[in-house]
N, C-alpha and C. Protein backbone atom coordinates (compact mmCIF):
# COMPACT_ATOMS: atom_id res chain seq x y z
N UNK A 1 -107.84 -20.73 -166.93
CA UNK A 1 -106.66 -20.15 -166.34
C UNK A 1 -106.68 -18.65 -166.61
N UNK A 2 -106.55 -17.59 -165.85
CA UNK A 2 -106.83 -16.30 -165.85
C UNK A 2 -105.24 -15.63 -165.73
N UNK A 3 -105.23 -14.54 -166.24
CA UNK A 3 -104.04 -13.56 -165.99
C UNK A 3 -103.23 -13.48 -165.18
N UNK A 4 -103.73 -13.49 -163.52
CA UNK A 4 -102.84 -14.14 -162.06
C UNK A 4 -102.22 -15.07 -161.98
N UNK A 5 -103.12 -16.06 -162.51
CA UNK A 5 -102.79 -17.39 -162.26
C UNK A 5 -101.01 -17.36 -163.65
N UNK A 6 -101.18 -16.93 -164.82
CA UNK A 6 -100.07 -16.73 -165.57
C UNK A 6 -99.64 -16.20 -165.16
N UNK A 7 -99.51 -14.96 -165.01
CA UNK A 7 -98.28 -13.77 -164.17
C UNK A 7 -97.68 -14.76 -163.53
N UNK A 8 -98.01 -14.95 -161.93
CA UNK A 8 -97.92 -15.75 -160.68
C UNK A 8 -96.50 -17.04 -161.19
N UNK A 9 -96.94 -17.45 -162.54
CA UNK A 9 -96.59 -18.60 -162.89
C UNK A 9 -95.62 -18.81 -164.04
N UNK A 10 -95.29 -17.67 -164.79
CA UNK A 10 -93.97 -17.48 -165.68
C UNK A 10 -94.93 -17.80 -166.79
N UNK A 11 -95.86 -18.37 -167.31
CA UNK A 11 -96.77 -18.62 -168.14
C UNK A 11 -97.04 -17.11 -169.30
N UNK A 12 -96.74 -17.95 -170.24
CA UNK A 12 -96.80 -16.28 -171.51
C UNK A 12 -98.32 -15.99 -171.59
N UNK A 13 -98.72 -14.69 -171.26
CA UNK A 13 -100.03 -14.45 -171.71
C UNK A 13 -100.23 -14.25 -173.01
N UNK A 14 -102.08 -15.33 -173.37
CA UNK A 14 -102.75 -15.11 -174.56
C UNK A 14 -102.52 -13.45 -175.47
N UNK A 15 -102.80 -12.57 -174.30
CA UNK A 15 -103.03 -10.81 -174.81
C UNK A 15 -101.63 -10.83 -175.45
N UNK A 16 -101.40 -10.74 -176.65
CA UNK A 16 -100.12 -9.60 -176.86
C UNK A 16 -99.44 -8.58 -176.47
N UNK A 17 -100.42 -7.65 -176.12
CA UNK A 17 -100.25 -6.16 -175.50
C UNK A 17 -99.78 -6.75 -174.04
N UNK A 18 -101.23 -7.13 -173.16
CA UNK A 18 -100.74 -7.92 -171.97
C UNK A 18 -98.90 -8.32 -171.88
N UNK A 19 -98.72 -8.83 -172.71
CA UNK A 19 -97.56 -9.93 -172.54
C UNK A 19 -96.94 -8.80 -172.29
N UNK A 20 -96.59 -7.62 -173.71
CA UNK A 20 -95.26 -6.60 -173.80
C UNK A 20 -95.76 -6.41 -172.91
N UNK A 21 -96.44 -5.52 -171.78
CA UNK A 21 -96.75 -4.80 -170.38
C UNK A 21 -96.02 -5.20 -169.99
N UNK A 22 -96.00 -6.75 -169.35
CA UNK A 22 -95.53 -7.87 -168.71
C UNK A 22 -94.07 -7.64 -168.47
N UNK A 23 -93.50 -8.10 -169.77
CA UNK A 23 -92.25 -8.48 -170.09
C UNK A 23 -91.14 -6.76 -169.67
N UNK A 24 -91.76 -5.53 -170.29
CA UNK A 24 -91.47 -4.62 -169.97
C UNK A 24 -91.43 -3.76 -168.55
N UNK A 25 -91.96 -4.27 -167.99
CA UNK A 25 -92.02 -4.06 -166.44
C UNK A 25 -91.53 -5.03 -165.36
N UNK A 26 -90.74 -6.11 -166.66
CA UNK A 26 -90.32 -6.90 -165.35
C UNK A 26 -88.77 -6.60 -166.15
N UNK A 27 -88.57 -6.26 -166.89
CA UNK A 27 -87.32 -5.48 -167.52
C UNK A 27 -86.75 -4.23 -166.45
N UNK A 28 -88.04 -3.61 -166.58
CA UNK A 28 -87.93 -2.34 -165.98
C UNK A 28 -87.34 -2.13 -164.44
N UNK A 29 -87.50 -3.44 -163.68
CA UNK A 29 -87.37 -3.64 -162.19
C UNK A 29 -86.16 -4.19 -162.25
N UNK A 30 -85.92 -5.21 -162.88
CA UNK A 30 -84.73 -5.72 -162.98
C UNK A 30 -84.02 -4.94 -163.45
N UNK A 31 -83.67 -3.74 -164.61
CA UNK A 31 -82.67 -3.22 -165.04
C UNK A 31 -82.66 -1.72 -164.03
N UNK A 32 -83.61 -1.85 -162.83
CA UNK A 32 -83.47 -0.50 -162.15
C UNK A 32 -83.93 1.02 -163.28
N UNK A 33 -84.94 0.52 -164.26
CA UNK A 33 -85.08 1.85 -165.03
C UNK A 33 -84.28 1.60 -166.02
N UNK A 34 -83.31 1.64 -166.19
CA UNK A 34 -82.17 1.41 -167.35
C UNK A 34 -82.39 0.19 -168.36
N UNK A 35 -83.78 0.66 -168.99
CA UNK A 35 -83.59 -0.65 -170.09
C UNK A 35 -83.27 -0.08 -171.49
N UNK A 36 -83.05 -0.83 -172.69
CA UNK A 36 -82.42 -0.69 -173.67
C UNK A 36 -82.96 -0.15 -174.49
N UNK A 37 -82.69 0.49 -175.13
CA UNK A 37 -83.79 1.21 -176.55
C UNK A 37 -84.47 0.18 -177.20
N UNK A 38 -83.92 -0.99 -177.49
CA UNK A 38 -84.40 -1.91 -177.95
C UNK A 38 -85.94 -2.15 -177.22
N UNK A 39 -85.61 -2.29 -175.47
CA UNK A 39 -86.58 -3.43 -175.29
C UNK A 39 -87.98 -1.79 -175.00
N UNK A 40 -87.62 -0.99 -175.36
CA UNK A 40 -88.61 0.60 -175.21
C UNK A 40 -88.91 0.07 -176.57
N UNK A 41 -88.83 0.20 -177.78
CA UNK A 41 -88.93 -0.03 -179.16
C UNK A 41 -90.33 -1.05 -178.79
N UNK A 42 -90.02 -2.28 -178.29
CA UNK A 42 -90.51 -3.24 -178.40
C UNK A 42 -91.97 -3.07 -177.91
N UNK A 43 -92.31 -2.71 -176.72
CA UNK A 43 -92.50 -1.96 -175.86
C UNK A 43 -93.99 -0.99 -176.73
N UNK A 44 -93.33 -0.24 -177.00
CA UNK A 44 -94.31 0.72 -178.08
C UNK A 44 -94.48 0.23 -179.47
N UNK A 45 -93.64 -0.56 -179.79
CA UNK A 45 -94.85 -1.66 -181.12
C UNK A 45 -96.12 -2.02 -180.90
N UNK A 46 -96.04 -2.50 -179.55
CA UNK A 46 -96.88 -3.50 -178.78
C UNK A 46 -98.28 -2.71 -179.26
N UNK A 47 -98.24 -1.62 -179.21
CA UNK A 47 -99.54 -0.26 -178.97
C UNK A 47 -99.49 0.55 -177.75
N UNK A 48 -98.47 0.79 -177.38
CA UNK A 48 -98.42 1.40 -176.03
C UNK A 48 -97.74 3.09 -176.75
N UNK A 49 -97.67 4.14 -175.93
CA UNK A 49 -97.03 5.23 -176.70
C UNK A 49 -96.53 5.67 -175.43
N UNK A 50 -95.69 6.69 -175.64
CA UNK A 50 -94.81 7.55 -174.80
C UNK A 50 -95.34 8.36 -173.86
């Protein structure tokens, strides 16, 4: 089962990093930009930076 096939499918990806991407960009669409410090925090734990 590959990355598409999860995305596609609500399925949590294996990658960690993958996942926060994931989860943060579907935050990001849904909150119109306006997401929470929290879920930015979360976000850049992951290994991602500013």
């Amino acid at each position: 089962m590959g990355f598409i096939h999860a995305i596609r499918n609500g399925i949590p990806l294996s990658d960690r990093k993958l996942q926060a991407l994931r989860q943060f960009t579907q935050r990001m669409i849904q909150a119109r930009g306006w997401v929470e410090d929290s879920e930015i925090e979360a976000f850049l734990t992951a290994g991602y930076s500013s």
